[in-house]
Every structure is written in structure tokens, then in C-alpha cells.
PDB file of N, CA and C in Angstrom:
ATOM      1  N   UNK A   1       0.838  -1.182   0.000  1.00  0.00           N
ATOM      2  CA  UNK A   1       0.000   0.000   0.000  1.00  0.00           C
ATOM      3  C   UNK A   1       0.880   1.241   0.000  1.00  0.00           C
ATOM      4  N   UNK A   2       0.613   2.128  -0.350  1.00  0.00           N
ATOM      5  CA  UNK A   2       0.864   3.706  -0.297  1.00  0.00           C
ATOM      6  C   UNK A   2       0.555   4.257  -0.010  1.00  0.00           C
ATOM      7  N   UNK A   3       1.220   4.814   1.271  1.00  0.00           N
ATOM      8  CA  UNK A   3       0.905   5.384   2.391  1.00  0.00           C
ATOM      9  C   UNK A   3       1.301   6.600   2.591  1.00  0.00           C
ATOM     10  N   UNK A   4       1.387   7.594   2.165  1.00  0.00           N
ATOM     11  CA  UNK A   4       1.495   8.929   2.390  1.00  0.00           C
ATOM     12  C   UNK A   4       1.342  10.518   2.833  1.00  0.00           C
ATOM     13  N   UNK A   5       1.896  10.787   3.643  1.00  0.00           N
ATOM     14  CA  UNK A   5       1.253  11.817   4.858  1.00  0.00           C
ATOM     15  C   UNK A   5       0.833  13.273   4.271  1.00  0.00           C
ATOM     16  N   UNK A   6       0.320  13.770   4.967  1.00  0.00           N
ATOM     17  CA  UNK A   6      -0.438  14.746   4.259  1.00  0.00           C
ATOM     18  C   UNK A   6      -0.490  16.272   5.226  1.00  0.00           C
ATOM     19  N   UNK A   7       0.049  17.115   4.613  1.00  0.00           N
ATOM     20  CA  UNK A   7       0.526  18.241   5.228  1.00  0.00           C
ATOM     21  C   UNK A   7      -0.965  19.177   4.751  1.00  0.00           C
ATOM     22  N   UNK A   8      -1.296  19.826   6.051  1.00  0.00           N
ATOM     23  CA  UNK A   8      -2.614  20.269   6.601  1.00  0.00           C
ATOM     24  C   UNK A   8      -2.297  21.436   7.799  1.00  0.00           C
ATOM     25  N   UNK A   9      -2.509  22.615   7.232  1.00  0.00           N
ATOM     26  CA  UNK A   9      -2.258  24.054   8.121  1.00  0.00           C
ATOM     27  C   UNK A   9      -0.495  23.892   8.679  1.00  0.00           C
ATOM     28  N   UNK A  10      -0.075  23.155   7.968  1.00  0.00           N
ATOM     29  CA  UNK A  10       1.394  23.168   8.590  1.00  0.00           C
ATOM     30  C   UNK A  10       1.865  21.652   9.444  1.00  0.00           C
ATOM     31  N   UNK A  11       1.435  20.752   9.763  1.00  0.00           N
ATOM     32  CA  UNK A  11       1.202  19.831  10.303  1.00  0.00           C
ATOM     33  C   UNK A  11       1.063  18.488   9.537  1.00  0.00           C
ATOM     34  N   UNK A  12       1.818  17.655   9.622  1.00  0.00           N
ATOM     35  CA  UNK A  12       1.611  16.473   9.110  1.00  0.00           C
ATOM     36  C   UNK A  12       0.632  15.157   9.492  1.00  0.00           C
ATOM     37  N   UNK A  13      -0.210  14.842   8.531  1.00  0.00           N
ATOM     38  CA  UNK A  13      -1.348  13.809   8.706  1.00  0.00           C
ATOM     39  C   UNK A  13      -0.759  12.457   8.354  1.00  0.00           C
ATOM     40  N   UNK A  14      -0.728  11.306   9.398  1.00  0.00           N
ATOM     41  CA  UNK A  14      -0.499  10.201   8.793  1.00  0.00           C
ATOM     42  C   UNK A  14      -1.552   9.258   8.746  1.00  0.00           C
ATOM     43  N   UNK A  15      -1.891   8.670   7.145  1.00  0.00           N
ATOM     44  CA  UNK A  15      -3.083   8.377   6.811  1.00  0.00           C
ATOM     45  C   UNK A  15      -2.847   6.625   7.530  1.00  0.00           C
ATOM     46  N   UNK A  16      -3.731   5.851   7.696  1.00  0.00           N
ATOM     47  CA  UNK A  16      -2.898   4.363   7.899  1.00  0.00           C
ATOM     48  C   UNK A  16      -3.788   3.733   6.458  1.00  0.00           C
ATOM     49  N   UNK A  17      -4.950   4.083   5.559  1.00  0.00           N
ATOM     50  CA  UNK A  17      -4.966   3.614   4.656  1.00  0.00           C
ATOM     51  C   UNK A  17      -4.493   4.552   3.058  1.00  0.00           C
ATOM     52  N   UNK A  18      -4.364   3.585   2.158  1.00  0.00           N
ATOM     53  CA  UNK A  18      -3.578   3.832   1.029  1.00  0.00           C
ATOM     54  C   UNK A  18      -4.443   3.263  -0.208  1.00  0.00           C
ATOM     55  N   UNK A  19      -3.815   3.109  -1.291  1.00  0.00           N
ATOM     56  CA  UNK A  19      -3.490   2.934  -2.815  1.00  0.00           C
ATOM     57  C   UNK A  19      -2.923   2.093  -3.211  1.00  0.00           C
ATOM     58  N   UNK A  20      -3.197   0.279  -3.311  1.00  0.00           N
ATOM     59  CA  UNK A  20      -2.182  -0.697  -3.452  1.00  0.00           C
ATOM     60  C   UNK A  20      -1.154   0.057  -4.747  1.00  0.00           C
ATOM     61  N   UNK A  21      -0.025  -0.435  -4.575  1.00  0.00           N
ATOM     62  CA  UNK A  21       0.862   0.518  -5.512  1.00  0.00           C
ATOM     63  C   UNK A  21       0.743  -0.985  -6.793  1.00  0.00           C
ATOM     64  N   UNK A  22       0.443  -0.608  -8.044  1.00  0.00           N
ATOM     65  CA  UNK A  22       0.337  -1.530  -8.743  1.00  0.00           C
ATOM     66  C   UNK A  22      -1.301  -1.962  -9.123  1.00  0.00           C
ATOM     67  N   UNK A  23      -1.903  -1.173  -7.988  1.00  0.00           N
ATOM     68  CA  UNK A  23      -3.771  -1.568  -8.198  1.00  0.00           C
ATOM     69  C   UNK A  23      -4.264  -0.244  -9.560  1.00  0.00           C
ATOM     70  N   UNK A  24      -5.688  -1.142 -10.253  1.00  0.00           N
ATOM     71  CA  UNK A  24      -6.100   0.040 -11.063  1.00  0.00           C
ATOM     72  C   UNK A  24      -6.373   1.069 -10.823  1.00  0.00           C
ATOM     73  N   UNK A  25      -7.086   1.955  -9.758  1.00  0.00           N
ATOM     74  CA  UNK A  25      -7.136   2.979  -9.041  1.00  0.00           C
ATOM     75  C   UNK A  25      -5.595   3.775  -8.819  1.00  0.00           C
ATOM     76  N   UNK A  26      -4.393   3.101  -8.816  1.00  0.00           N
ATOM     77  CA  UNK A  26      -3.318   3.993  -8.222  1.00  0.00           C
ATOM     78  C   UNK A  26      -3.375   5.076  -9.304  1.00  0.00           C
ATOM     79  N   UNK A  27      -3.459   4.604 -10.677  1.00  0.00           N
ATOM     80  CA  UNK A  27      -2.546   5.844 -11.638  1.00  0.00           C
ATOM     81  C   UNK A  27      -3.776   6.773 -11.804  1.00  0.00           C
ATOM     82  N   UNK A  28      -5.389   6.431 -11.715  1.00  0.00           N
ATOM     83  CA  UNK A  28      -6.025   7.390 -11.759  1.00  0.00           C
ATOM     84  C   UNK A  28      -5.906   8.566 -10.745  1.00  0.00           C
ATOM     85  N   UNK A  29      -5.892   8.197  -9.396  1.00  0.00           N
ATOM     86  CA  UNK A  29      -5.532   8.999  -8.117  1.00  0.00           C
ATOM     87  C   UNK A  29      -4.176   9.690  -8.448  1.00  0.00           C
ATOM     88  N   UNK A  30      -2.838   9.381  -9.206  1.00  0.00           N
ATOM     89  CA  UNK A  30      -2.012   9.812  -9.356  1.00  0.00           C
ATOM     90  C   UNK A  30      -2.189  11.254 -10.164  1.00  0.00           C
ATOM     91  N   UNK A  31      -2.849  10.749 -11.327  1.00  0.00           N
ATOM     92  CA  UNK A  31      -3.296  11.559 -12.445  1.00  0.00           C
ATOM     93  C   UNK A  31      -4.292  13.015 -12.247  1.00  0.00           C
ATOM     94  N   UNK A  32      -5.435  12.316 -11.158  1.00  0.00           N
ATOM     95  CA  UNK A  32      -6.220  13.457 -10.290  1.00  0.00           C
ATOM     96  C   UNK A  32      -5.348  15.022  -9.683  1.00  0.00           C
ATOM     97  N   UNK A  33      -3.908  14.047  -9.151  1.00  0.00           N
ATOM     98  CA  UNK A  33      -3.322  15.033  -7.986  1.00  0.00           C
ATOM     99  C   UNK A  33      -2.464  16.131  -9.053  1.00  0.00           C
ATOM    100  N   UNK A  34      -1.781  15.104  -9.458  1.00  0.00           N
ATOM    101  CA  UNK A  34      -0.787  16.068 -10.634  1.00  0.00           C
ATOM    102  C   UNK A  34      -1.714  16.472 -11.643  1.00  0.00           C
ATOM    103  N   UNK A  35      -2.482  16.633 -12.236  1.00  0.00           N
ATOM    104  CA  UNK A  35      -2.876  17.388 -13.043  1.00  0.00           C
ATOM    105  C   UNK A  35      -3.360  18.781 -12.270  1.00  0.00           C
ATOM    106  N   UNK A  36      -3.692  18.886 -11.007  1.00  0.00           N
ATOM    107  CA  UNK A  36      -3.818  20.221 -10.270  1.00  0.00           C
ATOM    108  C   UNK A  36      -2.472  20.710 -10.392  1.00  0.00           C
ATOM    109  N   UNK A  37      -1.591  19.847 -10.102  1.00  0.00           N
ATOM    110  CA  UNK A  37       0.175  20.286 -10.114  1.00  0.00           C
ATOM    111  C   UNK A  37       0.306  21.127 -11.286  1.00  0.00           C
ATOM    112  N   UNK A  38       0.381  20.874 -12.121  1.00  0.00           N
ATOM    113  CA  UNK A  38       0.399  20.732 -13.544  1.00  0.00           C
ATOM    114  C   UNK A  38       0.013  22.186 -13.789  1.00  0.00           C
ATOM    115  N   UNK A  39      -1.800  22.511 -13.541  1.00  0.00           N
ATOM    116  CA  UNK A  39      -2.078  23.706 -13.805  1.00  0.00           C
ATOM    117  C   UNK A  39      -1.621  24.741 -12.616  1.00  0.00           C
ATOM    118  N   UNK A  40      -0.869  24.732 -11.300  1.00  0.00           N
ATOM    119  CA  UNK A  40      -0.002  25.384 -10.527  1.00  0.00           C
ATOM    120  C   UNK A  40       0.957  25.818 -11.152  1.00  0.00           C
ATOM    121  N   UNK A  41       1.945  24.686 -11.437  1.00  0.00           N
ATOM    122  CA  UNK A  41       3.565  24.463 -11.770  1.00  0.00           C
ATOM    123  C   UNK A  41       3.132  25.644 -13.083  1.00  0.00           C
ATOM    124  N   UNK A  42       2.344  25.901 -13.825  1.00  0.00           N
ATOM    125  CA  UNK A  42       2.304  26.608 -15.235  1.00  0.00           C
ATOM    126  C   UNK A  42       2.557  27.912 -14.872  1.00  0.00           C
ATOM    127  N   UNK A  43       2.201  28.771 -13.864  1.00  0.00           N
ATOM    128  CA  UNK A  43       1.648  30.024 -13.465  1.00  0.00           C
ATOM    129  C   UNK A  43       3.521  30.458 -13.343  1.00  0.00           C
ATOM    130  N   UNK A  44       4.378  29.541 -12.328  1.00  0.00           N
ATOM    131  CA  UNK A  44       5.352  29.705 -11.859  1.00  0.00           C
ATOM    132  C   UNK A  44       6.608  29.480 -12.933  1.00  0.00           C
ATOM    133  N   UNK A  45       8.166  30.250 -12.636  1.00  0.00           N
ATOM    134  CA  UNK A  45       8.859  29.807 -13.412  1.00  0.00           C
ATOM    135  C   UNK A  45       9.756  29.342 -12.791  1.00  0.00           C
ATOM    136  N   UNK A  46       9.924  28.285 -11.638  1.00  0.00           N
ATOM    137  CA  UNK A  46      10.650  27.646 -11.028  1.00  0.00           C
ATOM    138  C   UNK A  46      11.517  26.480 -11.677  1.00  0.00           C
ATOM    139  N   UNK A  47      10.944  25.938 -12.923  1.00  0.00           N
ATOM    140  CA  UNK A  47      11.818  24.773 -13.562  1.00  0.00           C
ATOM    141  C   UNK A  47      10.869  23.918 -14.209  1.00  0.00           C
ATOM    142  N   UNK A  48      11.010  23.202 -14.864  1.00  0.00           N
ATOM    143  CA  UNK A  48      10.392  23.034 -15.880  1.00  0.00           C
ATOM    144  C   UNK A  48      10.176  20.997 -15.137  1.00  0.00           C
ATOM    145  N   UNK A  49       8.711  21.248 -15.031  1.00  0.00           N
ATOM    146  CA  UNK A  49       7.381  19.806 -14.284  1.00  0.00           C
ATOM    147  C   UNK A  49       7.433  18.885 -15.821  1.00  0.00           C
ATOM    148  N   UNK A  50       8.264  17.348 -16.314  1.00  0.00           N
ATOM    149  CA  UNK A  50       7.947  16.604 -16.941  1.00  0.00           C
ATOM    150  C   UNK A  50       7.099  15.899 -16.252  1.00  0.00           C
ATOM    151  N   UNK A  51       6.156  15.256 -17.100  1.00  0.00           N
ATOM    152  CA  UNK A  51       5.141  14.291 -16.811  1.00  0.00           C
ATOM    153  C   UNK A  51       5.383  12.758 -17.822  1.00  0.00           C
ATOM    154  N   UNK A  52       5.343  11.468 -17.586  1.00  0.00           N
ATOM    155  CA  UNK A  52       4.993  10.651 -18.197  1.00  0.00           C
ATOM    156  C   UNK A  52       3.958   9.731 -17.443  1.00  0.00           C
ATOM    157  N   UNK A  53       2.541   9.415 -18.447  1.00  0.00           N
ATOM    158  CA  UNK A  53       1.924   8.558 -17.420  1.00  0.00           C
ATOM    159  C   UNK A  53       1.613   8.922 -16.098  1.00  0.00           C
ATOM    160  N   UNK A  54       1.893   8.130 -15.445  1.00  0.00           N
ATOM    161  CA  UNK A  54       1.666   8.413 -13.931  1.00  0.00           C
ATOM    162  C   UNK A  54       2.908   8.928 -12.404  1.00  0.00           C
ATOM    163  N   UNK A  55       4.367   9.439 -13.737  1.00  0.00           N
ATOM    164  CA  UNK A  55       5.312   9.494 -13.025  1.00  0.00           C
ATOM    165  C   UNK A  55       5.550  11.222 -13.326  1.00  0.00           C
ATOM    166  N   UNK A  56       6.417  11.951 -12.234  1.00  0.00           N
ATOM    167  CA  UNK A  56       6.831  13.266 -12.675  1.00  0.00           C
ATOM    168  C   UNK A  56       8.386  13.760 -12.094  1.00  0.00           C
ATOM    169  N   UNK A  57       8.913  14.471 -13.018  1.00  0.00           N
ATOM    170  CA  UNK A  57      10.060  14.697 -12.924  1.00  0.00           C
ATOM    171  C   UNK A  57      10.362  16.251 -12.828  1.00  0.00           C
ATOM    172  N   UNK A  58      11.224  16.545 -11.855  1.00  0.00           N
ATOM    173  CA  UNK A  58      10.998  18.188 -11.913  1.00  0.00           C
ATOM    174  C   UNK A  58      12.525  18.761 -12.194  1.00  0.00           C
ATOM    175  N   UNK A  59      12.860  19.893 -12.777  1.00  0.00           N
ATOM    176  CA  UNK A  59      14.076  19.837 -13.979  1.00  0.00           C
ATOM    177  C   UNK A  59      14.429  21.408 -13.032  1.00  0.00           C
ATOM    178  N   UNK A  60      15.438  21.764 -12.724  1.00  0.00           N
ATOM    179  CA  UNK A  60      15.173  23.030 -12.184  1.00  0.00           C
ATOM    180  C   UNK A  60      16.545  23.767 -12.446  1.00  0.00           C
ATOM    181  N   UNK A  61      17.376  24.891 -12.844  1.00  0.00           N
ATOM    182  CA  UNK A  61      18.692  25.607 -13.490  1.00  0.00           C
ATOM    183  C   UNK A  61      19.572  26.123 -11.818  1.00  0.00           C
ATOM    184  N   UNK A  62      18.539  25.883 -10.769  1.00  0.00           N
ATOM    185  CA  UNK A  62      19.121  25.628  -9.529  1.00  0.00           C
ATOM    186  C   UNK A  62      18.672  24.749  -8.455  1.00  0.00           C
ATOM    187  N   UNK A  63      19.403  24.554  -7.343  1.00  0.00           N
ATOM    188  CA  UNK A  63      19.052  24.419  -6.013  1.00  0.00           C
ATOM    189  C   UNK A  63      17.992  25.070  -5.304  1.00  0.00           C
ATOM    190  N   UNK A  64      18.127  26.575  -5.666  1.00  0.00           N
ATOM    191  CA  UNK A  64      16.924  27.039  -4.917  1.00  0.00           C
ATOM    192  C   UNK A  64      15.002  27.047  -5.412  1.00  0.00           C
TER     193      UNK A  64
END
């Protein structure tokens, strides 16, 4: 499962259920989250958000 915590007013949530990693549901839920990313990451010019599928890669000309 995939289990991942979830930051809320500053504070971290730890969920105890998940997303079998490999189940049909994972890449839709994936796809849901990053595509909000997606139309964020556009506004900003922090580095340039690849997407393939259900994976993302973030490309950036620095550290900061």
C-alpha cells in the first residue's frame, strides 16, 4: 500500500490507509493530484514539471 502523509495548516497527517501501488485505481488517483500540479507548476517559473503517465520529474537551473 501507499501510504502517504499529508501536510494540513502546517502539520503532518499520517493516513494508515492507502493505494495498493500496482492496483487500477493507483494511476487514476495519481493523475487526479498532478494534473492540479500541472495547472499550478504553469503560473510559476521555477523549472520546468515533466510528466509521463503516472510518473513526474521536476528539472530546475538551480538548487533554490
Amino acid at each position: 500500500m501507499l501510504c502517504a502523509g499529508v501536510i494540513e495548516h502546517g502539520l503532518v497527517r499520517r493516513e494508515m490507509a492507502g493505494s495498493p501501488q500496482g492496483g487500477v485505481v493507483s494511476p487514476l488517483l495519481c493523475n487526479v493530484y498532478l494534473h492540479r500540479m500541472d495547472r499550478q507548476w504553469s503560473t510559476r517559473e521555477q523549472g520546468v514539471l515533466v510528466r509521463y503517465a503516472d510518473d513526474v520529474l521536476v528539472m530546475c537551473k538551480s538548487r533554490e
